[in-house]
N, C-alpha and C. Protein backbone atom coordinates (compact mmCIF):
# COMPACT_ATOMS: atom_id res chain seq x y z
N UNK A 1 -1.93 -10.53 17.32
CA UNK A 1 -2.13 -10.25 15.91
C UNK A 1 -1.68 -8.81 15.63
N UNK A 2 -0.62 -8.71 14.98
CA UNK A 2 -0.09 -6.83 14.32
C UNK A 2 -1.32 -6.55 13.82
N UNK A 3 -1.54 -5.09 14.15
CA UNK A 3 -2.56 -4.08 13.30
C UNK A 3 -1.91 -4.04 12.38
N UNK A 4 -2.82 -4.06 11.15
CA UNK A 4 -2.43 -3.68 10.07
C UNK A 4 -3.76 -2.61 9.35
N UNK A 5 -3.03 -1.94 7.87
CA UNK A 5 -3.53 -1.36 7.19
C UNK A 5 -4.24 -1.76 5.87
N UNK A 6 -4.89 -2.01 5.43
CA UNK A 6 -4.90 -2.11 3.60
C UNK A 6 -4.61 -0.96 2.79
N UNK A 7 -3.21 -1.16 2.34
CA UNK A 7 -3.39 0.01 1.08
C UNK A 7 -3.14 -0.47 -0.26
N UNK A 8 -4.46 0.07 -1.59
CA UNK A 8 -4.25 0.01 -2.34
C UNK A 8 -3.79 1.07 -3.24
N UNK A 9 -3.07 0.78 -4.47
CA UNK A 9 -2.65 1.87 -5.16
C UNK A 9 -2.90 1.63 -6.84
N UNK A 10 -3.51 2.90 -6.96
CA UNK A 10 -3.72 2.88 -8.36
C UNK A 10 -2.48 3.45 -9.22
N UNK A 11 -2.22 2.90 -10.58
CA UNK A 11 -0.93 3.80 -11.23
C UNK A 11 -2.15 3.83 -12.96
N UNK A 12 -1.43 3.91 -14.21
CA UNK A 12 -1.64 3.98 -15.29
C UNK A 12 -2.06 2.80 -15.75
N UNK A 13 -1.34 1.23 -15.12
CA UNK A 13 -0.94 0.27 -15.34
C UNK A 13 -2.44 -0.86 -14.80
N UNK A 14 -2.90 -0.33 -13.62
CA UNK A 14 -3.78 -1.09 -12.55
C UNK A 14 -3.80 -0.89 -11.52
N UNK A 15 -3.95 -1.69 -10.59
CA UNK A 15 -3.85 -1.92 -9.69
C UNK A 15 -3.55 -3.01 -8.69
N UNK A 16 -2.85 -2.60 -7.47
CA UNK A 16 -2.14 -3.37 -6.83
C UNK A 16 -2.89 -3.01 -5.55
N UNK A 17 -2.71 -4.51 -4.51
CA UNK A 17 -3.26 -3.89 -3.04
C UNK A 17 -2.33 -4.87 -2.17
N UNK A 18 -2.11 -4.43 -1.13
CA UNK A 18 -1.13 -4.92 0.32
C UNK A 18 -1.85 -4.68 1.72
N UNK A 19 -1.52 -5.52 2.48
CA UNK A 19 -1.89 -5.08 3.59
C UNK A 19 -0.19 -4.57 4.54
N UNK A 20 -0.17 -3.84 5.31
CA UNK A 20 0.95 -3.22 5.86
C UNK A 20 0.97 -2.59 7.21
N UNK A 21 2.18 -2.60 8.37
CA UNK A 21 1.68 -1.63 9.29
C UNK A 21 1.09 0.05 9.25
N UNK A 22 0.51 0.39 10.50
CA UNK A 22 -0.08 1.53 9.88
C UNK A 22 0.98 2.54 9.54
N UNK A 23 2.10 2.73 10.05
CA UNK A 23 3.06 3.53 9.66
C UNK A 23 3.60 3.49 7.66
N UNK A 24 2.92 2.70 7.70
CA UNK A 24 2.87 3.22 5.68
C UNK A 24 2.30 3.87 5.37
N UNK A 25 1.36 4.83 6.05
CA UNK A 25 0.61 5.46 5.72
C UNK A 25 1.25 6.95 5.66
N UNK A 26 2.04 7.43 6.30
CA UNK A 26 2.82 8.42 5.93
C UNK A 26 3.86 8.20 4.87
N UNK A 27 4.91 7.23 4.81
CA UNK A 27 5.53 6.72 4.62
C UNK A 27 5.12 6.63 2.84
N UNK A 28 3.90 5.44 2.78
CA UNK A 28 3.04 5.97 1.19
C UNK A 28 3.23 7.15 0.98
N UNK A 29 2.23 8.87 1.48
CA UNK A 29 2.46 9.71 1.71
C UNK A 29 3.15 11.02 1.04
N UNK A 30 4.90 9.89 1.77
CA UNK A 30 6.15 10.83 1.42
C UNK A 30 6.62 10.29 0.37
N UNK A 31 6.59 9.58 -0.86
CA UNK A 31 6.57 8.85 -1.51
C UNK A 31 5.92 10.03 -2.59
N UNK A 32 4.28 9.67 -2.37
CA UNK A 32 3.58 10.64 -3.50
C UNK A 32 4.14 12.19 -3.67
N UNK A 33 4.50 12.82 -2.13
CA UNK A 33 4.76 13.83 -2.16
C UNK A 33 6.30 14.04 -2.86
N UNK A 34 6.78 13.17 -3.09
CA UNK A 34 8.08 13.00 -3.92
C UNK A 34 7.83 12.73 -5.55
N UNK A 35 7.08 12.35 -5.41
CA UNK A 35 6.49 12.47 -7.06
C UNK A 35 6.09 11.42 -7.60
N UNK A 36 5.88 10.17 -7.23
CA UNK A 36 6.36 8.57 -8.00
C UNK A 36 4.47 8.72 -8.55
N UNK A 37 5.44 8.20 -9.83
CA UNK A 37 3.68 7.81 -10.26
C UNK A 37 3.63 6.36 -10.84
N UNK A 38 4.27 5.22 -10.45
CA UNK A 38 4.09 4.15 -10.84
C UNK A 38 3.98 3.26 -9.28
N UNK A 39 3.30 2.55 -8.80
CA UNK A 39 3.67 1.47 -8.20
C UNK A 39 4.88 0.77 -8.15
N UNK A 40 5.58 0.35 -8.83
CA UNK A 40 7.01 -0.32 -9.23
C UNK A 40 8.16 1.20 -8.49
N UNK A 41 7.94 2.44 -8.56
CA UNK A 41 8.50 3.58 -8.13
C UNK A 41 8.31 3.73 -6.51
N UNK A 42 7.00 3.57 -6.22
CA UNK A 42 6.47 3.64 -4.63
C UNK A 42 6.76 2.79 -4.23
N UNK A 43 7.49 1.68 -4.45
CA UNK A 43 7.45 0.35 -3.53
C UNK A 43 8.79 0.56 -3.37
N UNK A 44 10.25 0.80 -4.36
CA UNK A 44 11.08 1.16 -4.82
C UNK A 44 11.72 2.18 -3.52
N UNK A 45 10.60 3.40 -3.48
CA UNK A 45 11.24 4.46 -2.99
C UNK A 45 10.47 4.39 -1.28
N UNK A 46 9.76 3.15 -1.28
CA UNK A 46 9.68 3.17 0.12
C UNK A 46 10.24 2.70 0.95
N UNK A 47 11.06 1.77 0.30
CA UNK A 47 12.68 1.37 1.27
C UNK A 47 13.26 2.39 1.68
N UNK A 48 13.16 3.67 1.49
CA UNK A 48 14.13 4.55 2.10
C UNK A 48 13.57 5.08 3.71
N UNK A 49 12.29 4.76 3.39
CA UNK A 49 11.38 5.26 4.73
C UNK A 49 11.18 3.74 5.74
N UNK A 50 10.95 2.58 4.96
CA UNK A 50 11.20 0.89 5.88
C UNK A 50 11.55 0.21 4.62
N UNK A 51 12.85 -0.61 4.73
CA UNK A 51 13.15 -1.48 3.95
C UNK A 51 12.58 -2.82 3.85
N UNK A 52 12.25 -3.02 5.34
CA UNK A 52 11.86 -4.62 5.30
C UNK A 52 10.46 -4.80 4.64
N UNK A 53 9.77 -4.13 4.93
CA UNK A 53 7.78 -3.63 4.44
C UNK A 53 8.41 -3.55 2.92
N UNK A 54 9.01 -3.10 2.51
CA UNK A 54 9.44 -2.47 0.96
C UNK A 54 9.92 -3.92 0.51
N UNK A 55 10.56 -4.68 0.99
CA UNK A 55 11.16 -5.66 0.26
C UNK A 55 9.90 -6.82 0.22
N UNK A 56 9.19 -6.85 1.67
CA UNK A 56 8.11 -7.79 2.17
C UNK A 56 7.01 -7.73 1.18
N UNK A 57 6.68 -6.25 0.42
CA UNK A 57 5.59 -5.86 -1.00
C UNK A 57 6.05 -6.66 -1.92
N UNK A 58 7.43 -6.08 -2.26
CA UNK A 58 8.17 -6.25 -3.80
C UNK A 58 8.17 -7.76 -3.83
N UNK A 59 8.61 -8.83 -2.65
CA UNK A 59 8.46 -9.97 -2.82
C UNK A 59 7.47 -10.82 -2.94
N UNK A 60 6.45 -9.92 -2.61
CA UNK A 60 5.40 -10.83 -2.51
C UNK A 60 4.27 -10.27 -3.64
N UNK A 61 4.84 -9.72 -4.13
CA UNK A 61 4.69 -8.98 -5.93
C UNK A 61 4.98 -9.78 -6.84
N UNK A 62 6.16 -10.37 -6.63
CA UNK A 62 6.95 -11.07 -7.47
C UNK A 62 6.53 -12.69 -7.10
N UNK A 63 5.97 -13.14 -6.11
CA UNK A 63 5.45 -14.50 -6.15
C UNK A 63 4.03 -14.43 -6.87
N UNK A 64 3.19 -13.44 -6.46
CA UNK A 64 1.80 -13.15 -6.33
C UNK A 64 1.85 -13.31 -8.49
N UNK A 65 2.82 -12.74 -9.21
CA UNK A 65 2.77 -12.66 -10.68
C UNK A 65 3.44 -13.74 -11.01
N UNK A 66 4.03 -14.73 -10.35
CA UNK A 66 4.57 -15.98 -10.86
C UNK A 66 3.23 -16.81 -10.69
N UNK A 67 2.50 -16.51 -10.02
CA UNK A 67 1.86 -17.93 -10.14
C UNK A 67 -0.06 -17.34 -10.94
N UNK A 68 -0.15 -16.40 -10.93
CA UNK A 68 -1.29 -15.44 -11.56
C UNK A 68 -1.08 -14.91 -12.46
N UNK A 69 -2.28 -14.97 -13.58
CA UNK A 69 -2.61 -14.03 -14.84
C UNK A 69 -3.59 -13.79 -15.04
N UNK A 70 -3.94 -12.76 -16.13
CA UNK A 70 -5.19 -12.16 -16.01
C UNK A 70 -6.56 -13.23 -16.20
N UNK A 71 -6.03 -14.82 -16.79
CA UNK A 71 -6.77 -15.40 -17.63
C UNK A 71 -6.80 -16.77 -16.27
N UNK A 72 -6.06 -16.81 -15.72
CA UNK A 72 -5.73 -17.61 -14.09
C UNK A 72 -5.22 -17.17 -13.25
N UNK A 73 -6.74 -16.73 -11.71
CA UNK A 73 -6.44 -16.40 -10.90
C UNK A 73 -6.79 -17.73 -9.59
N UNK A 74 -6.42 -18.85 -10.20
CA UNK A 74 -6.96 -19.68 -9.48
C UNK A 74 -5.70 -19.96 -7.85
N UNK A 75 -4.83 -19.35 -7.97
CA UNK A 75 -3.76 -19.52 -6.81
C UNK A 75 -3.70 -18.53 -5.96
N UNK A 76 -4.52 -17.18 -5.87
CA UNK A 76 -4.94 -16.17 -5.48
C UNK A 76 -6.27 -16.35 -4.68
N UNK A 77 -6.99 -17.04 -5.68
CA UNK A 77 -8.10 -17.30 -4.95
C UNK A 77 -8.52 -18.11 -3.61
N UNK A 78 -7.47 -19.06 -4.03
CA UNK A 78 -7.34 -20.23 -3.17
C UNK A 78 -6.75 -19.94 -1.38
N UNK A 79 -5.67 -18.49 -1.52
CA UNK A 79 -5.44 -18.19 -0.50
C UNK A 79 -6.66 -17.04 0.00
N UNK A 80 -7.52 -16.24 -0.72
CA UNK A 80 -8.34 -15.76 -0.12
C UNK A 80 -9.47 -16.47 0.39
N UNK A 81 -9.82 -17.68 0.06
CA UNK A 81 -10.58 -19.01 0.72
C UNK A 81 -9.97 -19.86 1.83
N UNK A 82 -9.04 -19.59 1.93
CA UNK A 82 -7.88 -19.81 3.75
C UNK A 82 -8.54 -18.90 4.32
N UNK A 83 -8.89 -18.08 3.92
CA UNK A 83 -9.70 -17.19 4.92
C UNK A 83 -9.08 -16.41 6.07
N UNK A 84 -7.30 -16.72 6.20
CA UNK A 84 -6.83 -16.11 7.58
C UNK A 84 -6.37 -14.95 7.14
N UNK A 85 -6.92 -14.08 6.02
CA UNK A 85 -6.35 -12.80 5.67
C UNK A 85 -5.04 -12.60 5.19
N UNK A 86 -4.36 -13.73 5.15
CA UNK A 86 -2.96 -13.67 4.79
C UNK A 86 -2.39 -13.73 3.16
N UNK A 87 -3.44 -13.06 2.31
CA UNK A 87 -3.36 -13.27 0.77
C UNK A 87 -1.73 -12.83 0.24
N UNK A 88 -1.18 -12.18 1.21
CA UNK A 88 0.46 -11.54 0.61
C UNK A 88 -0.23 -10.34 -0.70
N UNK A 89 0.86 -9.57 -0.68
CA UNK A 89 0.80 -8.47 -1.87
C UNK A 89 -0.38 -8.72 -3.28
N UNK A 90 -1.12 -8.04 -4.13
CA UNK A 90 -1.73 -8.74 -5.23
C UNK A 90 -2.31 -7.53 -6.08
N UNK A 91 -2.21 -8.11 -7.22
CA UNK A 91 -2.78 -7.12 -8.77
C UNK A 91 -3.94 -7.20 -8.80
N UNK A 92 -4.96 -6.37 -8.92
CA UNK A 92 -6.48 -6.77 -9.35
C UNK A 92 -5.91 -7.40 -10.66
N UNK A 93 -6.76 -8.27 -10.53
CA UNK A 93 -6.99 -9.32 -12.05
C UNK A 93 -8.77 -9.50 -12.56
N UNK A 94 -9.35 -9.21 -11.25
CA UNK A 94 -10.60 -9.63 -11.87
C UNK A 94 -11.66 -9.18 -10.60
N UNK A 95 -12.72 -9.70 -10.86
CA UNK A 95 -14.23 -9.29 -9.81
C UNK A 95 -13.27 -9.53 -8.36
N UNK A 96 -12.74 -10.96 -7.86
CA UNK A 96 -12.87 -10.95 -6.60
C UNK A 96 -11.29 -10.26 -6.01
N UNK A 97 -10.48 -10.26 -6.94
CA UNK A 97 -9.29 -9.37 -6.55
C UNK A 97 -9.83 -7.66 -5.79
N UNK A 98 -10.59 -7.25 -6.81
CA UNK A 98 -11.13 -5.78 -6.99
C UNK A 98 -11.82 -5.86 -5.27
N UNK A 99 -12.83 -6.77 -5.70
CA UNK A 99 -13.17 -6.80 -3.97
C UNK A 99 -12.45 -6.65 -2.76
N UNK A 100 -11.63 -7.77 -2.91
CA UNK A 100 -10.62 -7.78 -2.07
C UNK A 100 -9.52 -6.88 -1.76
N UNK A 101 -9.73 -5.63 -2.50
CA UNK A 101 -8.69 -4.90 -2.56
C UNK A 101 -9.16 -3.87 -1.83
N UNK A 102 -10.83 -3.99 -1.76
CA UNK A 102 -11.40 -2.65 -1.40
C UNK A 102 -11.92 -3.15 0.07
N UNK A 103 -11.50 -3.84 0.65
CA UNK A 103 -11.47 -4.45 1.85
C UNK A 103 -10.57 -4.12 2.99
N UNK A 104 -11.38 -3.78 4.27
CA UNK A 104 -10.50 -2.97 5.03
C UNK A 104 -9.60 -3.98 5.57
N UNK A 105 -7.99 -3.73 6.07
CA UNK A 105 -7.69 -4.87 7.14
C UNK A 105 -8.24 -3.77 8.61
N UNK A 106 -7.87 -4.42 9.81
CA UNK A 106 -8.38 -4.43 11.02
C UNK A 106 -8.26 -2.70 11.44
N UNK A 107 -7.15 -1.79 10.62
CA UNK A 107 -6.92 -0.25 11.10
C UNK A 107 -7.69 0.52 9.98
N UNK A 108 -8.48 -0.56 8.58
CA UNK A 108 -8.57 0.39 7.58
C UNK A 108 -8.39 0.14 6.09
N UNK A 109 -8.35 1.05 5.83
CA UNK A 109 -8.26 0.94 4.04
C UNK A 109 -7.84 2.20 3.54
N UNK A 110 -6.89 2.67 3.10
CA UNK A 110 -6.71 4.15 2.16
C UNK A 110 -6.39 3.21 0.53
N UNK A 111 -6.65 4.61 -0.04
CA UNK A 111 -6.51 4.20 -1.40
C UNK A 111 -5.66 5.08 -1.97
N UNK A 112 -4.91 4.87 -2.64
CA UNK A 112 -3.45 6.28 -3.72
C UNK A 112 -3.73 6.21 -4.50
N UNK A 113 -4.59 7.05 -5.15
CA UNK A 113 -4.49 6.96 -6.73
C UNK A 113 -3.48 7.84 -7.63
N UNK A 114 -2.79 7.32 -7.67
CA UNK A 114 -1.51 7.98 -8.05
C UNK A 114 -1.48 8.70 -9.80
N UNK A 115 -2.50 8.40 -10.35
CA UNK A 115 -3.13 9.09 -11.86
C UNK A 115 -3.61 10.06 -11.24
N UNK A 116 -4.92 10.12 -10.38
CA UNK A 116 -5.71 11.28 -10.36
C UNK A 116 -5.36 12.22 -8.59
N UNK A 117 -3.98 11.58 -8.66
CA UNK A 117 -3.46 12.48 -7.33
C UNK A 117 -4.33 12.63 -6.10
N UNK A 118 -5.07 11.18 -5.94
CA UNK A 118 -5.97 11.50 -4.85
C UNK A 118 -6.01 10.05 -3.63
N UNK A 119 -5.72 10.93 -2.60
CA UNK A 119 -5.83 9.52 -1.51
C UNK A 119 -7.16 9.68 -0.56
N UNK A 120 -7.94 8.34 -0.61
CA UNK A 120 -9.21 8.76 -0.17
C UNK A 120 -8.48 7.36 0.80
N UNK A 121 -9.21 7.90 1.39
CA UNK A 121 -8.95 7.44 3.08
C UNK A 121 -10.55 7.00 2.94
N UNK A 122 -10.68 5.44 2.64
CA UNK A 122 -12.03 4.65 2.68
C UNK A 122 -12.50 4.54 4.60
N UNK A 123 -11.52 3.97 5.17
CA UNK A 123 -11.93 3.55 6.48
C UNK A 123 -10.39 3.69 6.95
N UNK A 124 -10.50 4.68 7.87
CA UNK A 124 -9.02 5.05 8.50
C UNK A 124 -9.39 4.58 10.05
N UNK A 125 -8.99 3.74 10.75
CA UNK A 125 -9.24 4.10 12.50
C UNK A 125 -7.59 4.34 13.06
N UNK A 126 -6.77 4.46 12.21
CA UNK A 126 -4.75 4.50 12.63
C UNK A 126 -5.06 6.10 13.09
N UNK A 127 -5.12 6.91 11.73
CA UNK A 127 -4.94 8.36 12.23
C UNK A 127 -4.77 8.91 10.78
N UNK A 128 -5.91 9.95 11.12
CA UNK A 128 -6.00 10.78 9.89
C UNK A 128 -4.15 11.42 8.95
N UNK A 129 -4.52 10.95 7.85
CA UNK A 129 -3.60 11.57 7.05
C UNK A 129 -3.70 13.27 7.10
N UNK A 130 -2.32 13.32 7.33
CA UNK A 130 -2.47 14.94 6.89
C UNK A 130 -1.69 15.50 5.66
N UNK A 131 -1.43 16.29 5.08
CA UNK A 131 -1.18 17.04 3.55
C UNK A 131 0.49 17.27 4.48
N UNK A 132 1.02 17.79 5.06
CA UNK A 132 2.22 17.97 5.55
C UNK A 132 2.31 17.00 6.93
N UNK A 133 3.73 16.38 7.38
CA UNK A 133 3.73 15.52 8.66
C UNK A 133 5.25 14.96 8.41
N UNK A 134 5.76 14.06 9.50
CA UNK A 134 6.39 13.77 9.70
C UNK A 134 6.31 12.40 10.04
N UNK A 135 7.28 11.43 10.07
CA UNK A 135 7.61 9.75 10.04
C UNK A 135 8.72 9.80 10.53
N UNK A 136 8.51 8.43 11.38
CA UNK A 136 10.33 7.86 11.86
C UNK A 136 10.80 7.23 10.78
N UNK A 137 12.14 6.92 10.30
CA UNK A 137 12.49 5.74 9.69
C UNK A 137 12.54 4.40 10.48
N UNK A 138 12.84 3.44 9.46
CA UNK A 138 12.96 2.12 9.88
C UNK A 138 14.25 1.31 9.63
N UNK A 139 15.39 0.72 9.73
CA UNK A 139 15.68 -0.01 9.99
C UNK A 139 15.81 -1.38 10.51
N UNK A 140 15.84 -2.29 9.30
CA UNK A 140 15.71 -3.85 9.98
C UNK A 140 14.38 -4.14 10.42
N UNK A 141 13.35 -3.35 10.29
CA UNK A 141 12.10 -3.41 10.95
C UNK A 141 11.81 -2.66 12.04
N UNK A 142 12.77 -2.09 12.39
CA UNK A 142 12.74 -1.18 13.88
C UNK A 142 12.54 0.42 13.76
N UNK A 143 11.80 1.29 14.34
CA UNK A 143 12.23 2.41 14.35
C UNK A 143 13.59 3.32 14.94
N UNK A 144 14.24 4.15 14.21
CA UNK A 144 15.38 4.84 14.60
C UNK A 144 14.87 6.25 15.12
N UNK A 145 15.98 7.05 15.46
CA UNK A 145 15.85 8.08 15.95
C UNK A 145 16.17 9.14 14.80
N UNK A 146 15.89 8.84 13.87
CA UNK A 146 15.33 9.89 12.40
C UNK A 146 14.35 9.92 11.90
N UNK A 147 13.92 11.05 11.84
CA UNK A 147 12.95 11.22 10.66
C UNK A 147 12.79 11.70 9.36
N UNK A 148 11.68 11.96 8.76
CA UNK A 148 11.53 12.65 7.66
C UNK A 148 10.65 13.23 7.46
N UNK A 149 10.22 14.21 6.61
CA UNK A 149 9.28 14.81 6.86
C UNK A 149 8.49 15.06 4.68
N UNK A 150 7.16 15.31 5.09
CA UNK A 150 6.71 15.36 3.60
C UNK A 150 5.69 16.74 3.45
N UNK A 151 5.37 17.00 2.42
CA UNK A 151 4.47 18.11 2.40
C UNK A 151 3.87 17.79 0.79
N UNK A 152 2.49 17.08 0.96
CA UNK A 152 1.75 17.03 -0.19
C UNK A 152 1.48 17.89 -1.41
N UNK A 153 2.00 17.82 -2.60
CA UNK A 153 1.66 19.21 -3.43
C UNK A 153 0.17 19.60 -3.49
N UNK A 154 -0.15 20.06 -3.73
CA UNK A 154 -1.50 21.46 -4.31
C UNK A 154 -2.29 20.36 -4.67
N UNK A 155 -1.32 19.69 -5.68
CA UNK A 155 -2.45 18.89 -6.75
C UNK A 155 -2.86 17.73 -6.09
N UNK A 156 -2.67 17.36 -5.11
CA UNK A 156 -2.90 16.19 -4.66
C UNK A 156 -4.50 16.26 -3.56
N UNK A 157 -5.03 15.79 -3.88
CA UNK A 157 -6.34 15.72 -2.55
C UNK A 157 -6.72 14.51 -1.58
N UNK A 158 -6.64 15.03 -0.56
CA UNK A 158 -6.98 13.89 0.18
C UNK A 158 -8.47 13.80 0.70
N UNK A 159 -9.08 12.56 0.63
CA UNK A 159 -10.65 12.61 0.75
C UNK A 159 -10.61 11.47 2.29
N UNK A 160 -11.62 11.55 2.72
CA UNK A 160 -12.31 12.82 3.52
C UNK A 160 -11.18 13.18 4.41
């Protein structure tokens, strides 16, 4: 079974939550520290750090709103009652989305709130975020022998 992460992200708009390897967690990160303040921007600009995770969100964004609305979340629900954790990408829409969003997977839970510039690290066991750091890229799913590096602005806080 891959470790994975839960990260959710807040924008102006709502909210969205994914589960992902833990290496999104910088990766998210360098993203904020670049400026994006929409979800649709962070998912966007995280192909540059892993494309396949970036396309694996965006697609499963784009099924998760074909078949859900705010008024029917009955095809959402139905995969969180499979029970094998495998809900794919999803919008809070309502009580059990919200829950589910604030739900650790097996390394954790961080949260981006990308309005109030704050990433609270709910249940981290991967490895503490830090305000400046460094990431490999990805390719095809693989790591390369590049990196990148980020440095959180001022305004941003990370909890705890």
């Amino acid at each position: 079974m891959p470790q994975m992460m839960r990260f959710t992200i807040v924008d102006d708009s709502g909210t969205t939550s994914f589960t992902g390897p833990p290496h999104l967690l910088k990766a998210i990160a360098a993203c904020c520290a670049r400026g994006v303040s929409t979800t649709r921007e962070l998912v966007a600009m995280l192909a540059d750090y892993d494309g396949c995770s970036a396309s694996e969100i965006r697609d499963g964004l784009l099924i998760f709103r074909e078949h859900n609305t705010q008024s029917d979340t009955r095809w959402i629900r139905e995969k969180f009652d499979e029970g094998n954790g495998e809900s794919g990408p999803f919008d809070v829409l309502d009580e059990r989305t919200r829950r589910a969003s604030l739900e650790p997977a097996r390394l954790g839970l961080v949260v981006f709130n990308l309005v109030a510039r704050r990433i609270v690290q709910v249940q981290n066991t991967y490895a503490n975020l830090q305000r400046s750091d460094r990431g490999r890229i990805r390719r095809d799913g693989k790591p390369v022998p590049t990196y990148y590096s980020y440095e959180l602005p001022a305004d941003w806080s990370i909890v705890p």
